[in-house]
C-alpha atoms as a PDB file:
ATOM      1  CA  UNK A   1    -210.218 -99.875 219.720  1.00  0.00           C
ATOM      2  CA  UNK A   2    -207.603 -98.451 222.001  1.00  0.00           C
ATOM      3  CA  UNK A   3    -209.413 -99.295 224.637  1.00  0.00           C
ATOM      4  CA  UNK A   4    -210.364-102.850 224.105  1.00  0.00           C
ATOM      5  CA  UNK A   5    -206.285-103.216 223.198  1.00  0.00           C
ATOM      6  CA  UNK A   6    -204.061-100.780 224.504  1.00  0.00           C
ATOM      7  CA  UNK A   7    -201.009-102.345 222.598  1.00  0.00           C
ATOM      8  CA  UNK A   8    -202.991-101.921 218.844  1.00  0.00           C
ATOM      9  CA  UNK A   9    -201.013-100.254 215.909  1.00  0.00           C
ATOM     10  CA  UNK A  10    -201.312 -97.514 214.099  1.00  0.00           C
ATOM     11  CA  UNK A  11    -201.156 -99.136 211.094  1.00  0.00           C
ATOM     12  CA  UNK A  12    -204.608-101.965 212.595  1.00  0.00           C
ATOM     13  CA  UNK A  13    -205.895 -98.976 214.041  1.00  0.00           C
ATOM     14  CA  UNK A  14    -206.007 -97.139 210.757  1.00  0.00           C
ATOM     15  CA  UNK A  15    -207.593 -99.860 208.747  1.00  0.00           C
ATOM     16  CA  UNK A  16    -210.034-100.408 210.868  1.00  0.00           C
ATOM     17  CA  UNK A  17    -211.374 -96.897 210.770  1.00  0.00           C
ATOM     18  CA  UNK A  18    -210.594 -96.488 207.235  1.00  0.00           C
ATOM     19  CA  UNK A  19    -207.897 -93.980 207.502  1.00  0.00           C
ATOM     20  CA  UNK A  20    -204.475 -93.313 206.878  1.00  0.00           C
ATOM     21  CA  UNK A  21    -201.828 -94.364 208.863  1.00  0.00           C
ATOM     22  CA  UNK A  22    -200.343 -90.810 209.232  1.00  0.00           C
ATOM     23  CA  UNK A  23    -203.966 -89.483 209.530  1.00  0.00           C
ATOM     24  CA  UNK A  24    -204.826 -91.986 212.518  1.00  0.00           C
ATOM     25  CA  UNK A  25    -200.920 -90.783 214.036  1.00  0.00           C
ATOM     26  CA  UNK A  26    -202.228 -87.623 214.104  1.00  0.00           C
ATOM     27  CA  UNK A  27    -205.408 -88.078 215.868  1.00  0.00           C
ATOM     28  CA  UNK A  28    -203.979 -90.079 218.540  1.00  0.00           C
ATOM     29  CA  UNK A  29    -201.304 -87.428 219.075  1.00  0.00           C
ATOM     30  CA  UNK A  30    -203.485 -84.440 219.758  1.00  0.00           C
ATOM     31  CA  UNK A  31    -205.718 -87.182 222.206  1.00  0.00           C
ATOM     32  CA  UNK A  32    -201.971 -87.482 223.848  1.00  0.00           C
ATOM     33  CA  UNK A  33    -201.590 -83.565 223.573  1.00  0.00           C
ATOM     34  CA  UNK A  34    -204.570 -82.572 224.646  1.00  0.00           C
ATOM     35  CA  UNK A  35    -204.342 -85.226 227.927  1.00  0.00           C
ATOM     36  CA  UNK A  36    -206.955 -88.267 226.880  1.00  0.00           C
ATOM     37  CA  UNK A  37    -204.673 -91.014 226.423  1.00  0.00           C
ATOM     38  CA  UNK A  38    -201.131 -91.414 227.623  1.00  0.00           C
ATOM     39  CA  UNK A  39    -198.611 -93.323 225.819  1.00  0.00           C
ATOM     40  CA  UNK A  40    -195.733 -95.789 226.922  1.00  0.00           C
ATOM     41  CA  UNK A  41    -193.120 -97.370 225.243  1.00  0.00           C
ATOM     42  CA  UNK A  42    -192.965-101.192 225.734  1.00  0.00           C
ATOM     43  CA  UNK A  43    -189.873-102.801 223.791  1.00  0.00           C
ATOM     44  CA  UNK A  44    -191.371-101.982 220.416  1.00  0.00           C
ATOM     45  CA  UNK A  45    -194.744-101.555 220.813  1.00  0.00           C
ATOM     46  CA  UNK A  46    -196.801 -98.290 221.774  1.00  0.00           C
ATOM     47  CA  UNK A  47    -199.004 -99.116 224.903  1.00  0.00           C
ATOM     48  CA  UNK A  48    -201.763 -96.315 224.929  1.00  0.00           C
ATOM     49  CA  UNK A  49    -204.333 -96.013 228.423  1.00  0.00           C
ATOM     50  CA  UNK A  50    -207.166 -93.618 228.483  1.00  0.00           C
ATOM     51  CA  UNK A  51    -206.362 -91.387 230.965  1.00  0.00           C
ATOM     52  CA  UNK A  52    -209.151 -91.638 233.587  1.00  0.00           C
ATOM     53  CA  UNK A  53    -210.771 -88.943 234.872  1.00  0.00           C
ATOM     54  CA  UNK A  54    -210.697 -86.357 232.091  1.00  0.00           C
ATOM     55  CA  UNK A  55    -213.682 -84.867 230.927  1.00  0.00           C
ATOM     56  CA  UNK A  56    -215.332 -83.864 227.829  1.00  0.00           C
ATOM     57  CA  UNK A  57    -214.222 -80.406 226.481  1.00  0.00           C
ATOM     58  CA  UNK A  58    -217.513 -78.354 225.823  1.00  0.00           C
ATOM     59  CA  UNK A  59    -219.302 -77.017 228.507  1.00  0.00           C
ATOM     60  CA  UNK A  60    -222.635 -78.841 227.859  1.00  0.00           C
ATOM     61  CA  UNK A  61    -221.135 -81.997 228.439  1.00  0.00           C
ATOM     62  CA  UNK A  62    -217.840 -80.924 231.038  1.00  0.00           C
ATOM     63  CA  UNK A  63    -218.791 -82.965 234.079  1.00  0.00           C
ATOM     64  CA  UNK A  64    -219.199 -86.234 232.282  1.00  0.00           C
ATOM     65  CA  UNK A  65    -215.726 -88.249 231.964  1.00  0.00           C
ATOM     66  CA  UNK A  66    -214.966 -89.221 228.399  1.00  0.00           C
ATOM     67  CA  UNK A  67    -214.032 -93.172 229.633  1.00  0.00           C
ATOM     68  CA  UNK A  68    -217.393 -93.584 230.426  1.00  0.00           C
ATOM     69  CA  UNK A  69    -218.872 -92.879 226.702  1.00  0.00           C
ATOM     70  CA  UNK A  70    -215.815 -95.011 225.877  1.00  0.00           C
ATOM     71  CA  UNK A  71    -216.982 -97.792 227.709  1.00  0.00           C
ATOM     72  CA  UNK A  72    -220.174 -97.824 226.560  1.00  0.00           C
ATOM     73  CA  UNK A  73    -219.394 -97.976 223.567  1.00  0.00           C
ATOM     74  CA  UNK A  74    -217.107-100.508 224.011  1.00  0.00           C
ATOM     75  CA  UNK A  75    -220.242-102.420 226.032  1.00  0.00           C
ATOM     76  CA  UNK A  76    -222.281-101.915 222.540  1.00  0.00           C
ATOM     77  CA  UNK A  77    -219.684-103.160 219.988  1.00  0.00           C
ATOM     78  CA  UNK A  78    -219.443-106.466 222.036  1.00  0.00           C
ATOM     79  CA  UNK A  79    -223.215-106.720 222.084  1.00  0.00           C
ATOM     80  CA  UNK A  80    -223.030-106.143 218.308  1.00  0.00           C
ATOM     81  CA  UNK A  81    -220.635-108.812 217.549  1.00  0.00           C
ATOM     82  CA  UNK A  82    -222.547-111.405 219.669  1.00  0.00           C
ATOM     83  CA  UNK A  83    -224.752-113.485 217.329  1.00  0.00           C
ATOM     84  CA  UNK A  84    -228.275-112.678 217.910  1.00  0.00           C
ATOM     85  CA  UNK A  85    -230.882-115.804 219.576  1.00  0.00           C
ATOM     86  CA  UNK A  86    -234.502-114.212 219.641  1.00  0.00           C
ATOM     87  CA  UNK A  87    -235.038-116.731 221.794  1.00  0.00           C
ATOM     88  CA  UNK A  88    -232.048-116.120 223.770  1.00  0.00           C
ATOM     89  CA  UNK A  89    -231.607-120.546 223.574  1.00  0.00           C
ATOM     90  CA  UNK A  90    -231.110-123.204 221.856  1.00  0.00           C
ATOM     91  CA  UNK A  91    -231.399-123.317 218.049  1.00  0.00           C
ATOM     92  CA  UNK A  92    -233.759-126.237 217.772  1.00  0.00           C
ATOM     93  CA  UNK A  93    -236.049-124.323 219.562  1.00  0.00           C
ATOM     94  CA  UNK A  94    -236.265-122.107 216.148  1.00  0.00           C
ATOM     95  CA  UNK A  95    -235.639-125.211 213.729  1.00  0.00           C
ATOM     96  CA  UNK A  96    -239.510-126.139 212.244  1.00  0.00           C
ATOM     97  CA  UNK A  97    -237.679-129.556 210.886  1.00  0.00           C
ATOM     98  CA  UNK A  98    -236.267-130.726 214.278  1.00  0.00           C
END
């Protein structure tokens, strides 16, 4: 979510991952801590950025940047709220009455 709006709330954050506020606050602050995202202050809002270029932690996975799994599944969600069209047209093409 950060990514797709880097000036989202705690609060809309933590709702939409079914957390608590504080909880969510926490998270993001050791993702701050431990270098992932960066934080500004703009008037009153909180504008968080992935910081680029910083890669997963374990070994296994340590030369693959975390934004690109981030952007993935970014790619996916948006794919998931598209409405499906099996036949990728129009819908009188599926209508038997039309």
């Amino acid at each position: 979510m950060i990514l797709r709006d880097p000036e989202v709330r705690l609060r809309d954050l933590a709702g939409s991952c079914g957390l608590t506020e504080r909880a969510t606050g926490a998270i993001v602050r050791d993702l701050e801590n431990a270098g992932y995202l960066t934080r500004v202050r703009h008037g009153r809002r909180n504008h968080y950025q992935v910081t680029p270029g910083t890669l997963f932690r374990h070994p296994a996975e340590g030369h693959h940047e975390i934004a690109n799994l981030l952007h993935l599944l970014v790619d996916l969600e948006s794919r998931a709220e598209a409405p499906f069209s099996p036949t990728g047209g129009d819908h009188r093409e599926r209508d038997p009455h039309s």
